[in-house]
N, C-alpha and C. Protein backbone atom coordinates (compact mmCIF):
# COMPACT_ATOMS: atom_id res chain seq x y z
N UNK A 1 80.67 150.41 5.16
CA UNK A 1 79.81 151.40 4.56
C UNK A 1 80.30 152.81 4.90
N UNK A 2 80.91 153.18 6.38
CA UNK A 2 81.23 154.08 6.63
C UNK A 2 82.59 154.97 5.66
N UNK A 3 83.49 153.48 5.02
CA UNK A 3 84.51 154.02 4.31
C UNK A 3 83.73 154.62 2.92
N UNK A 4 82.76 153.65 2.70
CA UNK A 4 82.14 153.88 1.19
C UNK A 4 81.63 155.91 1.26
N UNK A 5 80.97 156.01 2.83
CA UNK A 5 80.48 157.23 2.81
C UNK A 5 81.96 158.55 2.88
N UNK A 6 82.30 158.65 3.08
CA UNK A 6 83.73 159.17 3.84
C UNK A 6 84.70 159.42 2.44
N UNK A 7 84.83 158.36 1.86
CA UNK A 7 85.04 158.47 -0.07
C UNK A 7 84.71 159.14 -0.59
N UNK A 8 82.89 158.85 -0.65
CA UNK A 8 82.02 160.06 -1.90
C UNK A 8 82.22 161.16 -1.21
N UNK A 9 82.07 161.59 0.35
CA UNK A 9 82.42 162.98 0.57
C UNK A 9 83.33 163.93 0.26
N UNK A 10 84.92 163.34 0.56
CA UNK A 10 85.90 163.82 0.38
C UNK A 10 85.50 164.04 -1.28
N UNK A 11 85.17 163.12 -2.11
CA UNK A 11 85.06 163.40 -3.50
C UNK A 11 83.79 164.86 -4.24
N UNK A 12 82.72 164.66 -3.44
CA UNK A 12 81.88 165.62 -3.52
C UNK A 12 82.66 167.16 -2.82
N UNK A 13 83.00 166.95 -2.07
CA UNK A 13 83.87 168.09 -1.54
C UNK A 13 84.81 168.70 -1.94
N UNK A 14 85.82 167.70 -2.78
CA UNK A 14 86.82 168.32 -3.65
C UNK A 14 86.18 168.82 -5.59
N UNK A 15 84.78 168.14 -5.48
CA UNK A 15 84.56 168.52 -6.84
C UNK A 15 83.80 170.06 -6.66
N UNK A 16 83.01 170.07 -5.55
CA UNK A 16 82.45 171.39 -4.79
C UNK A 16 83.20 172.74 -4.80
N UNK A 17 84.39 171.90 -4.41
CA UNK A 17 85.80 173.25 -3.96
C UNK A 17 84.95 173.85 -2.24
N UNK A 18 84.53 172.66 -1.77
CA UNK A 18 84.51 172.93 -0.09
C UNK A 18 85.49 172.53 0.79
N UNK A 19 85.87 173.72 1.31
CA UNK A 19 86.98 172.83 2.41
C UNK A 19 88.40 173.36 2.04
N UNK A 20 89.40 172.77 2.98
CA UNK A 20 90.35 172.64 2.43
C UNK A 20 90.43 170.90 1.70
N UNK A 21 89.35 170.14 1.50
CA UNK A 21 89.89 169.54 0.41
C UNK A 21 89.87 169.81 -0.91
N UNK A 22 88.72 171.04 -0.92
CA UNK A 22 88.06 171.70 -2.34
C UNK A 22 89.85 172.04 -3.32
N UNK A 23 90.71 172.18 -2.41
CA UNK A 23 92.03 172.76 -2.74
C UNK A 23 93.37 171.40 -3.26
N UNK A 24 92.36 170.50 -2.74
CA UNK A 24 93.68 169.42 -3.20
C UNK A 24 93.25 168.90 -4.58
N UNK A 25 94.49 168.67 -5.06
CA UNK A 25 94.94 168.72 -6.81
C UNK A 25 95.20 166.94 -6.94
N UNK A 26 94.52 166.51 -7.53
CA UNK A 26 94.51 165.00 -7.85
C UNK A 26 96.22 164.56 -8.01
N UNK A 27 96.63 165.23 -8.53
CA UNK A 27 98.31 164.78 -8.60
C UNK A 27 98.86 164.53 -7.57
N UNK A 28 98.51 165.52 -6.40
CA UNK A 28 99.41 165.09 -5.47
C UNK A 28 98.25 164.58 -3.94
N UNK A 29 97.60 164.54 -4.14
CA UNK A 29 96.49 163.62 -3.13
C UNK A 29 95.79 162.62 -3.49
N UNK A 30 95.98 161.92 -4.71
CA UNK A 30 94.82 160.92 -4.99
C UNK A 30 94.81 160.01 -4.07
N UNK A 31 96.24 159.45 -3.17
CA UNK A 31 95.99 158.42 -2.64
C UNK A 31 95.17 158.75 -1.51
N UNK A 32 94.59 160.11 -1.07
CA UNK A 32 93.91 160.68 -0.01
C UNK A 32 92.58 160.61 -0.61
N UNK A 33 92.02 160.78 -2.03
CA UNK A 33 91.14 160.47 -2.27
C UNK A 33 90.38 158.85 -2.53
N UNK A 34 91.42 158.22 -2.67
CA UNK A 34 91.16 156.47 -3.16
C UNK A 34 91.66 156.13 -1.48
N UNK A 35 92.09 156.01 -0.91
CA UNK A 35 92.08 155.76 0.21
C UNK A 35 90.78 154.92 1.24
N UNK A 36 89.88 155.55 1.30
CA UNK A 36 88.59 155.23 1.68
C UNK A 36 87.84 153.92 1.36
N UNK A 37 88.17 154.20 -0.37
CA UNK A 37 87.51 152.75 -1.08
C UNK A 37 88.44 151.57 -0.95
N UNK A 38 89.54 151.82 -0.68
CA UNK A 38 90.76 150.82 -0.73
C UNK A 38 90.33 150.27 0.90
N UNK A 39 90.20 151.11 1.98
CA UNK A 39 89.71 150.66 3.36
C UNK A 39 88.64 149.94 3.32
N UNK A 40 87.47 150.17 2.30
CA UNK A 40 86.08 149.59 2.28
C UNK A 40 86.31 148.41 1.71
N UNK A 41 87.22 147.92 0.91
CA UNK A 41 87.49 146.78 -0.24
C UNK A 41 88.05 145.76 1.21
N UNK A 42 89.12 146.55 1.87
CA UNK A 42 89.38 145.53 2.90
C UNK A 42 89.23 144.76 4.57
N UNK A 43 88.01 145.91 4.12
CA UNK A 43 86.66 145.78 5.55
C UNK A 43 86.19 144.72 4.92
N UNK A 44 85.57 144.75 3.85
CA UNK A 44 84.47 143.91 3.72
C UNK A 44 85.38 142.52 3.10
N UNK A 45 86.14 142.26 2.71
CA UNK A 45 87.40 140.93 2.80
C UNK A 45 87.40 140.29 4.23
N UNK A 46 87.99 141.68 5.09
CA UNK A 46 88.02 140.78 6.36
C UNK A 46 86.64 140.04 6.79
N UNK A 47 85.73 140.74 6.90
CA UNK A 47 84.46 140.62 7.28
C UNK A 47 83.56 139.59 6.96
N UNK A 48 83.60 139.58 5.69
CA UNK A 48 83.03 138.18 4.42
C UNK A 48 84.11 136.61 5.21
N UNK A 49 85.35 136.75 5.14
CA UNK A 49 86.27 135.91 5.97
C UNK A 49 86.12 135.35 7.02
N UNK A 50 85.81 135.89 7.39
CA UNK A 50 85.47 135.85 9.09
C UNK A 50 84.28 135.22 9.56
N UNK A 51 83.04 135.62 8.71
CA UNK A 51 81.63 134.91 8.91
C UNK A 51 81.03 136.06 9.57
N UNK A 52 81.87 137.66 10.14
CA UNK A 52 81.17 138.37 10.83
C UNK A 52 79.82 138.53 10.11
N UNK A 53 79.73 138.76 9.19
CA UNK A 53 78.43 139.36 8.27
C UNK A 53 77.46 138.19 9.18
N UNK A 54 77.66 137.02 8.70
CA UNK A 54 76.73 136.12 8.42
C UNK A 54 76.08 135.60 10.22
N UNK A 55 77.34 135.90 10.88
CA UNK A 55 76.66 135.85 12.09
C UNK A 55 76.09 136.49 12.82
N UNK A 56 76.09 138.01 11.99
CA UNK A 56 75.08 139.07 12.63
C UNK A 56 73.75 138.72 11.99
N UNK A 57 73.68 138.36 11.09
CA UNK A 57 72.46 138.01 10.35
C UNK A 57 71.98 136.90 11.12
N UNK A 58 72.74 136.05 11.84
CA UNK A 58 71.80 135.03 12.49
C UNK A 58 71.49 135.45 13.47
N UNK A 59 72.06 135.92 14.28
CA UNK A 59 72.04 136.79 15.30
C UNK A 59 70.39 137.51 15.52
N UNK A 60 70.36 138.08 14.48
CA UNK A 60 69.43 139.14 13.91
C UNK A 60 67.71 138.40 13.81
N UNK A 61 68.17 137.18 13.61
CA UNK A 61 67.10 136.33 13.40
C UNK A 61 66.69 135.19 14.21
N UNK A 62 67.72 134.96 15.04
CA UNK A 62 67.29 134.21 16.73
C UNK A 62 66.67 135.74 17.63
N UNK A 63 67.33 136.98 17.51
CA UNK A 63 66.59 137.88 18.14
C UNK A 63 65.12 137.76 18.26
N UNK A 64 65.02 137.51 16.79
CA UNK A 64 63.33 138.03 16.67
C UNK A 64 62.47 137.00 16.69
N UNK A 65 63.36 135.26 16.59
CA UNK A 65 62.45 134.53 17.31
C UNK A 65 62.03 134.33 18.65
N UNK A 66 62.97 134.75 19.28
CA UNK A 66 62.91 134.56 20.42
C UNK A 66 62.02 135.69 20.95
N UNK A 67 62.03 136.66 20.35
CA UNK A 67 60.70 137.68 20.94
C UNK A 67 59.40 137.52 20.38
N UNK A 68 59.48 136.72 19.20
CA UNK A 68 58.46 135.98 18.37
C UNK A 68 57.55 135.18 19.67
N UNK A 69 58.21 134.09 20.00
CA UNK A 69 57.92 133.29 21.20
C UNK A 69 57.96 133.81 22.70
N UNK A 70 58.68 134.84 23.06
CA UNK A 70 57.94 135.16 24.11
C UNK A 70 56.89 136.08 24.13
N UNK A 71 56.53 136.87 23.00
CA UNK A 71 55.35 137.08 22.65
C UNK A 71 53.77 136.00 22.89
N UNK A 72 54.37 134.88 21.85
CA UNK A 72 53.17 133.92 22.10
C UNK A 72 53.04 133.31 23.44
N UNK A 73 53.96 133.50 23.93
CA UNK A 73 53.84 132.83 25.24
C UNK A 73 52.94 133.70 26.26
N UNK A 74 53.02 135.03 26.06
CA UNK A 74 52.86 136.46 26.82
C UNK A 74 51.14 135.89 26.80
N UNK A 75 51.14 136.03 25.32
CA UNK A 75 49.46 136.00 24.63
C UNK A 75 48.78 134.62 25.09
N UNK A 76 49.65 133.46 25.49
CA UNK A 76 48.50 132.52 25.64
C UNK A 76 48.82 132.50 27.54
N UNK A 77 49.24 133.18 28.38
CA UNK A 77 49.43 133.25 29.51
C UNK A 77 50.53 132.22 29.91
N UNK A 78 51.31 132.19 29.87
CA UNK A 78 52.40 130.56 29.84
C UNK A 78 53.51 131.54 30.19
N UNK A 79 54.02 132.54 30.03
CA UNK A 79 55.40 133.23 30.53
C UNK A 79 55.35 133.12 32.23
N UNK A 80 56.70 133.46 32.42
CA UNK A 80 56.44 132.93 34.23
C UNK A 80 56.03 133.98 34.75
N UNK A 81 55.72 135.32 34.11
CA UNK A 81 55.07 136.34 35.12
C UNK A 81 53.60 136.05 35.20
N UNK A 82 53.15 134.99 33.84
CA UNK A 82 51.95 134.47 34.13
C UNK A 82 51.55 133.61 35.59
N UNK A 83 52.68 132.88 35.65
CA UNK A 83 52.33 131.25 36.28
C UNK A 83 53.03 131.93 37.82
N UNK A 84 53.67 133.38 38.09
CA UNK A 84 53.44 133.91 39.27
C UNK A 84 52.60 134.17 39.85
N UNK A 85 51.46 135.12 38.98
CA UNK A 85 50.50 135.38 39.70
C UNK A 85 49.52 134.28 39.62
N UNK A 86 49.70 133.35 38.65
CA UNK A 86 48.20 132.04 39.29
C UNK A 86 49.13 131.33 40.52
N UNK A 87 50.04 131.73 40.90
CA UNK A 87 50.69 131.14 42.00
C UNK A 87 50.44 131.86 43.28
N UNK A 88 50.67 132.55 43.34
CA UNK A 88 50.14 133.91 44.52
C UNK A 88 48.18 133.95 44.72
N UNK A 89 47.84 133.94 43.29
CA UNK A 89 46.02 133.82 43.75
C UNK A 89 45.43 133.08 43.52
């Protein structure tokens, strides 16, 4: 996403005329302008490949069971900071 953002800038910037990229001439920089999207095309290849995506997403979703359940556990007194103090009094 970061290449996707970093792309439209340089592009908003050279259509702006901010910067010294406002100054670069498509003839002789395009590959400075396509650059970005060509990086984003092969982030997300590697990434899709790899399973990274898909294992942050599981990731993402054992997180929140697991705080799901120590939640309920919190709420019905059953976590061990519970079963400390009926141990102590």
């Amino acid at each position: 996403m970061w290449f996707v953002a970093i792309g439209v800038l340089l592009l908003v910037m050279n259509f702006a005329g901010l910067g010294p990229v406002g100054a670069w001439t498509w003839g002789e920089r395009w590959w400075a302008f396509l650059a970005p999207f060509g990086a984003a095309i092969v982030w997300w290849a590697f990434v899709d490949s790899t399973g990274w995506t898909q294992r942050k997403a599981m990731e993402k979703v054992d997180d929140k069971r697991k705080a799901r359940r120590q939640k309920h556990l919190e709420d019905l007194g059953l976590d061990a900071k519970s079963r400390e103090r009926r141990k102590q009094g």
